[in-house]
PDB file of N, CA and C in Angstrom:
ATOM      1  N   UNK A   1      29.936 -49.192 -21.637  1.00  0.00           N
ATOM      2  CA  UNK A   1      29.351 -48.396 -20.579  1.00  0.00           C
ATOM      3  C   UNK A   1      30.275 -48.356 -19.369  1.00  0.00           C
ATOM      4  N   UNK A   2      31.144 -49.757 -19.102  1.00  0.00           N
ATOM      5  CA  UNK A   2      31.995 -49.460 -17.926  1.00  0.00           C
ATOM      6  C   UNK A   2      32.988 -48.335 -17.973  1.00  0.00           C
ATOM      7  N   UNK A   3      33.256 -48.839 -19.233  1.00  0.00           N
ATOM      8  CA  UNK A   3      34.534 -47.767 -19.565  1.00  0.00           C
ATOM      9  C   UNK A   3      34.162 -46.133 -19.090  1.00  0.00           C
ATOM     10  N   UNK A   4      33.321 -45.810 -19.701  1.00  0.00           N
ATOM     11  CA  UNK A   4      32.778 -44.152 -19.537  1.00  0.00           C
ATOM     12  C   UNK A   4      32.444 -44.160 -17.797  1.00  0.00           C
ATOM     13  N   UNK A   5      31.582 -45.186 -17.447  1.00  0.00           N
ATOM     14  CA  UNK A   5      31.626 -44.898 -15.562  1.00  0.00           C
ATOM     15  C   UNK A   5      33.258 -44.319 -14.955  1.00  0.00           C
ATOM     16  N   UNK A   6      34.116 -45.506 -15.786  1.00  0.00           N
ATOM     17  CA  UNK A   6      35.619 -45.472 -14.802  1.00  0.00           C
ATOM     18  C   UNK A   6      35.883 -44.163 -15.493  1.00  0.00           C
ATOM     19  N   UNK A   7      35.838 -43.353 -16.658  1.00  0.00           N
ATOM     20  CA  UNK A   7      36.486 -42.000 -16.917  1.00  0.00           C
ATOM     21  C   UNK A   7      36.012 -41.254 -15.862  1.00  0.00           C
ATOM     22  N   UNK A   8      34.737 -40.855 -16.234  1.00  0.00           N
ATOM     23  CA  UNK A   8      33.836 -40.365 -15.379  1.00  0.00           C
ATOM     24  C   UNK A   8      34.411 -39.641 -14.073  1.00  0.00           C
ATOM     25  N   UNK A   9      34.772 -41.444 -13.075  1.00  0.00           N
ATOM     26  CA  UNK A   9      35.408 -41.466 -11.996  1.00  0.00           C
ATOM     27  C   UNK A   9      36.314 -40.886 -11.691  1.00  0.00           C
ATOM     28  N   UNK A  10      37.321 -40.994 -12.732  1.00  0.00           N
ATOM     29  CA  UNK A  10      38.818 -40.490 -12.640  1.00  0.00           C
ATOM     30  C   UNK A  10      38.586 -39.028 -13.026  1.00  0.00           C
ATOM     31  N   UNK A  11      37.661 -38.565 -13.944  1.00  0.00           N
ATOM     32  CA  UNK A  11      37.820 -36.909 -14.075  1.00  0.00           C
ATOM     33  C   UNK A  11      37.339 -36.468 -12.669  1.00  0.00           C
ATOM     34  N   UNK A  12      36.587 -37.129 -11.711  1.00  0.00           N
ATOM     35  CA  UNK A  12      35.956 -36.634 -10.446  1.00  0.00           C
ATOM     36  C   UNK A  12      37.179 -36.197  -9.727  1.00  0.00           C
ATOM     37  N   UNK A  13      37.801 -37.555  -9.957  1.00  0.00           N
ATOM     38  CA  UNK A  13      39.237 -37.672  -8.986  1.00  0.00           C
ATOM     39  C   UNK A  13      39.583 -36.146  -9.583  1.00  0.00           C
ATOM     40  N   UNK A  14      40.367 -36.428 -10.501  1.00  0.00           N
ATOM     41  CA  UNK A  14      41.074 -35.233 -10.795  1.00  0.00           C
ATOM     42  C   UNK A  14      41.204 -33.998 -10.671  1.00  0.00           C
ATOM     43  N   UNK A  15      39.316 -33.598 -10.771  1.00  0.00           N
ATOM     44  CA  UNK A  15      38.976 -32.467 -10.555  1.00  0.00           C
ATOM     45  C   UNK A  15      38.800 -32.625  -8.743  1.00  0.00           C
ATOM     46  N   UNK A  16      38.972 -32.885  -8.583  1.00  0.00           N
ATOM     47  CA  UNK A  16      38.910 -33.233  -6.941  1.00  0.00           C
ATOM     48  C   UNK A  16      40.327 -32.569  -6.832  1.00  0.00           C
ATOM     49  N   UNK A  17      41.570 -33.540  -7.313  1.00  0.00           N
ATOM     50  CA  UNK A  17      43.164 -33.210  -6.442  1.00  0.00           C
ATOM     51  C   UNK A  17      42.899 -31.652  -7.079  1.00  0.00           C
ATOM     52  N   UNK A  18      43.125 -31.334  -8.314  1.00  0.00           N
ATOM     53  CA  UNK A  18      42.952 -29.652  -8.692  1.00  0.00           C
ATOM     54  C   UNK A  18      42.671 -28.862  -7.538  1.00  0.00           C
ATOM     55  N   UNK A  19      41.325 -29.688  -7.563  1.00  0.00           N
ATOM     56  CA  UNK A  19      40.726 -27.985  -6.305  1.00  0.00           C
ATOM     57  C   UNK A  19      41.894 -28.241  -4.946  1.00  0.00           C
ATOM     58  N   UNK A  20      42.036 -28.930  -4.521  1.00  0.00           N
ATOM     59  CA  UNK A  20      43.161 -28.894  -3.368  1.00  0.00           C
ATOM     60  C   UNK A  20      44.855 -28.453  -3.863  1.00  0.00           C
ATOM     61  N   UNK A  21      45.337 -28.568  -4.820  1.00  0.00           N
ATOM     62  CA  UNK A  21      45.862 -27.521  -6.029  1.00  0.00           C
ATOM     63  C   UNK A  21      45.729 -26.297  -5.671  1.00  0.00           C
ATOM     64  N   UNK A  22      44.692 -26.274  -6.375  1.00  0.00           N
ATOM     65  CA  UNK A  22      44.475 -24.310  -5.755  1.00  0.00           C
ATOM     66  C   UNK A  22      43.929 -24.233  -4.915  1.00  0.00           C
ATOM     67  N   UNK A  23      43.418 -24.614  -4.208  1.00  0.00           N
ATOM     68  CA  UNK A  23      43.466 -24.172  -2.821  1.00  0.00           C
ATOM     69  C   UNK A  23      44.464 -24.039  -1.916  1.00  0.00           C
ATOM     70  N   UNK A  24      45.943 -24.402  -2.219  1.00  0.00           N
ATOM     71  CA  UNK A  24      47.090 -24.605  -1.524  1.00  0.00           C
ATOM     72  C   UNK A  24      47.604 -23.345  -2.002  1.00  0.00           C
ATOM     73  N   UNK A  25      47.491 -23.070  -3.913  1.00  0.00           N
ATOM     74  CA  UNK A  25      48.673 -22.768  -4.249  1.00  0.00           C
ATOM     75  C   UNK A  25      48.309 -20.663  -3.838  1.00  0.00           C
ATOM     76  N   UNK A  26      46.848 -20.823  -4.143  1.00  0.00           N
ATOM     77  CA  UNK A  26      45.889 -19.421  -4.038  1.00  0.00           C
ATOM     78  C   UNK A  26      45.370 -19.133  -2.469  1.00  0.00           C
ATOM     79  N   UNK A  27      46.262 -20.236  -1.783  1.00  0.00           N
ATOM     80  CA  UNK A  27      45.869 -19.712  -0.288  1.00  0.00           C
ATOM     81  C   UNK A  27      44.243 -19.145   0.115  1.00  0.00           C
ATOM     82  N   UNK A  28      43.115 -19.983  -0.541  1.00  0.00           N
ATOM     83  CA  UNK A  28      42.183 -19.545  -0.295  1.00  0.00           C
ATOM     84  C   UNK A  28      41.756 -18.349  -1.134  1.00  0.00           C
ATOM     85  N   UNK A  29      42.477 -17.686  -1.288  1.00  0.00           N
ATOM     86  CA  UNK A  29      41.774 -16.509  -2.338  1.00  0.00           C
ATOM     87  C   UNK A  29      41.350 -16.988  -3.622  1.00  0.00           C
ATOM     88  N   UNK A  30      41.420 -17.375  -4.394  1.00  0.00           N
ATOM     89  CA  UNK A  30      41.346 -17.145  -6.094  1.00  0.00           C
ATOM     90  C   UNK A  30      39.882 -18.325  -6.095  1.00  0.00           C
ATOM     91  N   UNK A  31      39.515 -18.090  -7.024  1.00  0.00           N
ATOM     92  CA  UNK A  31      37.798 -18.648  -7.613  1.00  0.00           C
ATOM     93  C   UNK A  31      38.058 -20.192  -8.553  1.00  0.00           C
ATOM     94  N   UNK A  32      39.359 -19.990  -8.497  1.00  0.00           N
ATOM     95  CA  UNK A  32      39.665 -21.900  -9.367  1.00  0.00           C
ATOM     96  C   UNK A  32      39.534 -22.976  -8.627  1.00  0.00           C
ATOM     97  N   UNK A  33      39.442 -22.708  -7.192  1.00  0.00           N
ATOM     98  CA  UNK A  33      39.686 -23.842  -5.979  1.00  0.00           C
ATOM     99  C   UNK A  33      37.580 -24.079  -6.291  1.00  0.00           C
ATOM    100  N   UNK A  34      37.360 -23.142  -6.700  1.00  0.00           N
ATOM    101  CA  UNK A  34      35.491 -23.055  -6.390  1.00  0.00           C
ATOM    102  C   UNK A  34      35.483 -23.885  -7.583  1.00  0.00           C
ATOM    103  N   UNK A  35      35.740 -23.321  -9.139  1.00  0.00           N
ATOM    104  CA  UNK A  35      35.008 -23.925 -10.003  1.00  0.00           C
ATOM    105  C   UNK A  35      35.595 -25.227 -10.362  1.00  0.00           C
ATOM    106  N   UNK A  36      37.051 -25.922  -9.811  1.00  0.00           N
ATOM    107  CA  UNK A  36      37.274 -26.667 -10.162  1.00  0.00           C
ATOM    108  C   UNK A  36      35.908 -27.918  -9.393  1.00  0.00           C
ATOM    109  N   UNK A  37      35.839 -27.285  -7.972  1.00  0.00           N
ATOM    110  CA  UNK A  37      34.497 -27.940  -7.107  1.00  0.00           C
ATOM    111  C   UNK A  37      33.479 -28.185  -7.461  1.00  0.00           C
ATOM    112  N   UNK A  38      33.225 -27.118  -8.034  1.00  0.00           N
ATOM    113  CA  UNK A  38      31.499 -26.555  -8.827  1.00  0.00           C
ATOM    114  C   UNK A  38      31.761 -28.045 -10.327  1.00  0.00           C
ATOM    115  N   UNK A  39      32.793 -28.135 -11.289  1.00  0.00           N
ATOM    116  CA  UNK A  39      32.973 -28.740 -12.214  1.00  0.00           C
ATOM    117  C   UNK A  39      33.219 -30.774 -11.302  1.00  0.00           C
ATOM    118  N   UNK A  40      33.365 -30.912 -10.113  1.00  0.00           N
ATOM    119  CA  UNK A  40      33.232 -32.219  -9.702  1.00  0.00           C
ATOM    120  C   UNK A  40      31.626 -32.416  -9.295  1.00  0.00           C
ATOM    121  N   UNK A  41      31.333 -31.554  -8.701  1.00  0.00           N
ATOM    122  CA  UNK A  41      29.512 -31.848  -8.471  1.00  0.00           C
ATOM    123  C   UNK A  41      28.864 -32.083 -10.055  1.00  0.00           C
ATOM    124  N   UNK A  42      29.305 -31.512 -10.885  1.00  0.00           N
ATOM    125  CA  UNK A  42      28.459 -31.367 -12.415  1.00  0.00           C
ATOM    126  C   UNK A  42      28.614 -32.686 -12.660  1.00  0.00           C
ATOM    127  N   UNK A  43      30.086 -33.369 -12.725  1.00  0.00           N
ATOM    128  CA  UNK A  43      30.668 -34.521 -13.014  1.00  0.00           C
ATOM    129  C   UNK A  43      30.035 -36.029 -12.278  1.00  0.00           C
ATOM    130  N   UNK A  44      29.896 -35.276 -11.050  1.00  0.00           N
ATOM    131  CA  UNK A  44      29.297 -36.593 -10.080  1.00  0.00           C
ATOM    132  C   UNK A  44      27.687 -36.588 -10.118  1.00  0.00           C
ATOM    133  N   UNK A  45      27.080 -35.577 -10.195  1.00  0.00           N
ATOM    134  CA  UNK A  45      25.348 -35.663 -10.481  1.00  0.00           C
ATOM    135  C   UNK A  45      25.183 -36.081 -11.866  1.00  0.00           C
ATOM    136  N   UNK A  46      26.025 -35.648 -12.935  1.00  0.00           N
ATOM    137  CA  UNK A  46      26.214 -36.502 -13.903  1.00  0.00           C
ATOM    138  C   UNK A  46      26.057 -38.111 -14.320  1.00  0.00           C
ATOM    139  N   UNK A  47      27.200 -38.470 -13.685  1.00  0.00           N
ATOM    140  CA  UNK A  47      27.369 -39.991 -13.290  1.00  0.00           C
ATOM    141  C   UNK A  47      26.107 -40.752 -13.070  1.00  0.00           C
ATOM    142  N   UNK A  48      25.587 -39.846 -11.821  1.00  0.00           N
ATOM    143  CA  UNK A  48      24.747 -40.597 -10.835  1.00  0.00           C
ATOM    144  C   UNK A  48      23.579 -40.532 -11.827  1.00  0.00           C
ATOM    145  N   UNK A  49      23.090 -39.200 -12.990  1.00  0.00           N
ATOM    146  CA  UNK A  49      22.053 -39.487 -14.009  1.00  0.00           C
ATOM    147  C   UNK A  49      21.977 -40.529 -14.836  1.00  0.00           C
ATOM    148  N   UNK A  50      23.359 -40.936 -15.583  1.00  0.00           N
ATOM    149  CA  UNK A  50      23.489 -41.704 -16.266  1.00  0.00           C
ATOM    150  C   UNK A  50      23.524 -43.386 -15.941  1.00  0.00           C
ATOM    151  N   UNK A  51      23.840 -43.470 -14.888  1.00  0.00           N
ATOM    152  CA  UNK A  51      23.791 -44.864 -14.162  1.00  0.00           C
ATOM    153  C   UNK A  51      22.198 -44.930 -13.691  1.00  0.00           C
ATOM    154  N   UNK A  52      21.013 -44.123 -12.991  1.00  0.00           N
ATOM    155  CA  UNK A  52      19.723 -44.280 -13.159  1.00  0.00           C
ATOM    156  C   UNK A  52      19.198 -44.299 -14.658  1.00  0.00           C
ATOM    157  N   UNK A  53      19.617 -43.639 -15.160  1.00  0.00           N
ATOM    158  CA  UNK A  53      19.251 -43.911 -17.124  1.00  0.00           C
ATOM    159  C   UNK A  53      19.492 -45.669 -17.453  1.00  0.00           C
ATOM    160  N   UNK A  54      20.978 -45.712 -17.536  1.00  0.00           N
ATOM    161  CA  UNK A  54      21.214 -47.090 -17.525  1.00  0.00           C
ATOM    162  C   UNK A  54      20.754 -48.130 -16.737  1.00  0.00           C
ATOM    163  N   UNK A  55      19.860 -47.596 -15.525  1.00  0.00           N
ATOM    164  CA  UNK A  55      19.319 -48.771 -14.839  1.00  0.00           C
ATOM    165  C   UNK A  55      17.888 -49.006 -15.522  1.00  0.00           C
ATOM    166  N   UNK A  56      17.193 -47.912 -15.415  1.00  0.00           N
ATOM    167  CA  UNK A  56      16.347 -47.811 -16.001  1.00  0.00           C
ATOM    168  C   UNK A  56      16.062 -48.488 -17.641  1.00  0.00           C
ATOM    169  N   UNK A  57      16.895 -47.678 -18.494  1.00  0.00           N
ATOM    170  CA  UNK A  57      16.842 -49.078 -19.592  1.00  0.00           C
ATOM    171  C   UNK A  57      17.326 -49.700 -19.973  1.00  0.00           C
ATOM    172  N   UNK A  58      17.478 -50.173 -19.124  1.00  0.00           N
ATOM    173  CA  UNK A  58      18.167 -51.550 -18.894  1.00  0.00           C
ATOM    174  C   UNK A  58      19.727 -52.335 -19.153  1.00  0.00           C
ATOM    175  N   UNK A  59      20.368 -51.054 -19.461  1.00  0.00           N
ATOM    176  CA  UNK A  59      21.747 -51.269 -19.917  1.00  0.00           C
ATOM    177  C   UNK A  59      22.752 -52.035 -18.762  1.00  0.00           C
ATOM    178  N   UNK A  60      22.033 -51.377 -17.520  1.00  0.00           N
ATOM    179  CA  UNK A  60      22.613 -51.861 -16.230  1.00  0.00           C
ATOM    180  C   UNK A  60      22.093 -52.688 -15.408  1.00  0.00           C
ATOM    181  N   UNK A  61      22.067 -53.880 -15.211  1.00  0.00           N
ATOM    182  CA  UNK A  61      21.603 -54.449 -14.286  1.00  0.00           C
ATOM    183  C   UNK A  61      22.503 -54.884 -13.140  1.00  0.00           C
ATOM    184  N   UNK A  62      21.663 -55.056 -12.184  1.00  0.00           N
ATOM    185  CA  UNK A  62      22.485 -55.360 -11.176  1.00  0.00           C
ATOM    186  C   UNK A  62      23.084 -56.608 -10.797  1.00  0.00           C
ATOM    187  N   UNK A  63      23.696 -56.433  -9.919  1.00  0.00           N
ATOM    188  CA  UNK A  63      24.938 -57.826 -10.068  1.00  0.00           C
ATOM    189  C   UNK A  63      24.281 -58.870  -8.815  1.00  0.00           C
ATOM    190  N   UNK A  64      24.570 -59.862  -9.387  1.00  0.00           N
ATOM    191  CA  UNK A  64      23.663 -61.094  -8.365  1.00  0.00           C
ATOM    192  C   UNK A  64      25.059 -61.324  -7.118  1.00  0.00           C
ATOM    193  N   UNK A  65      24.255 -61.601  -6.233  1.00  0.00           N
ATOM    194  CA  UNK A  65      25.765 -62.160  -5.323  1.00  0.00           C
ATOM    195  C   UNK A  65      26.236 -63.725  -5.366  1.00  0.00           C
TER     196      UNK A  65
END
Protein backbone atom coordinates (compact mmCIF):
# COMPACT_ATOMS: atom_id res chain seq x y z
CA UNK A 1 0.00 0.00 0.00
CA UNK A 2 2.98 2.42 0.66
CA UNK A 3 4.36 1.80 -2.45
CA UNK A 4 1.15 2.88 -4.61
CA UNK A 5 0.69 6.16 -2.03
CA UNK A 6 4.54 7.16 -3.06
CA UNK A 7 3.59 6.52 -7.06
CA UNK A 8 0.58 8.20 -6.64
CA UNK A 9 2.67 11.14 -5.21
CA UNK A 10 5.20 11.31 -7.76
CA UNK A 11 2.59 11.11 -10.76
CA UNK A 12 1.02 14.34 -8.82
CA UNK A 13 4.48 15.74 -8.90
CA UNK A 14 4.89 15.14 -12.38
CA UNK A 15 1.77 16.08 -13.61
CA UNK A 16 2.27 19.15 -11.63
CA UNK A 17 6.06 20.15 -13.36
CA UNK A 18 4.11 19.28 -17.00
CA UNK A 19 1.50 21.81 -16.49
CA UNK A 20 4.24 24.52 -15.75
CA UNK A 21 5.86 22.86 -19.06
CA UNK A 22 3.17 24.07 -20.96
CA UNK A 23 2.37 26.72 -19.54
CA UNK A 24 5.86 28.22 -20.33
CA UNK A 25 6.26 26.53 -23.54
CA UNK A 26 2.27 27.55 -24.95
CA UNK A 27 2.60 30.93 -23.32
CA UNK A 28 -0.75 30.53 -21.82
CA UNK A 29 -2.62 29.64 -24.86
CA UNK A 30 -2.92 25.88 -25.53
CA UNK A 31 -5.46 23.51 -23.28
CA UNK A 32 -2.41 20.97 -22.11
CA UNK A 33 -1.31 23.44 -19.29
CA UNK A 34 -5.41 22.81 -18.21
CA UNK A 35 -5.64 19.10 -18.61
CA UNK A 36 -2.38 18.26 -17.44
CA UNK A 37 -4.08 20.31 -14.04
CA UNK A 38 -7.47 18.83 -14.46
CA UNK A 39 -5.35 15.10 -14.58
CA UNK A 40 -3.38 16.25 -10.94
CA UNK A 41 -6.78 17.06 -9.13
CA UNK A 42 -8.16 13.44 -10.50
CA UNK A 43 -4.79 12.05 -9.13
CA UNK A 44 -4.88 13.88 -5.75
CA UNK A 45 -8.83 13.35 -4.89
CA UNK A 46 -7.87 9.98 -5.85
CA UNK A 47 -5.21 9.47 -3.30
CA UNK A 48 -7.12 11.21 -0.73
CA UNK A 49 -10.19 8.32 -1.60
CA UNK A 50 -8.03 5.63 -1.26
CA UNK A 51 -6.19 6.51 1.96
CA UNK A 52 -10.01 7.15 3.66
CA UNK A 53 -10.82 3.54 2.12
CA UNK A 54 -7.64 2.29 3.69
CA UNK A 55 -8.40 3.96 6.89
CA UNK A 56 -11.54 2.85 7.01
CA UNK A 57 -10.72 -0.86 6.50
CA UNK A 58 -8.37 -0.92 8.18
CA UNK A 59 -5.38 -1.33 5.98
CA UNK A 60 -4.14 1.99 7.43
CA UNK A 61 -3.73 2.77 10.71
CA UNK A 62 -2.36 5.44 12.20
CA UNK A 63 1.01 5.91 13.53
CA UNK A 64 1.48 6.19 17.39
CA UNK A 65 4.00 8.90 18.44
Amino acid sequence: MRILIYLVLVLILLSLGSALVYLVRDRGEGERAIRALTWRIGLSLGLFILLMAGHYLGVISPAAS
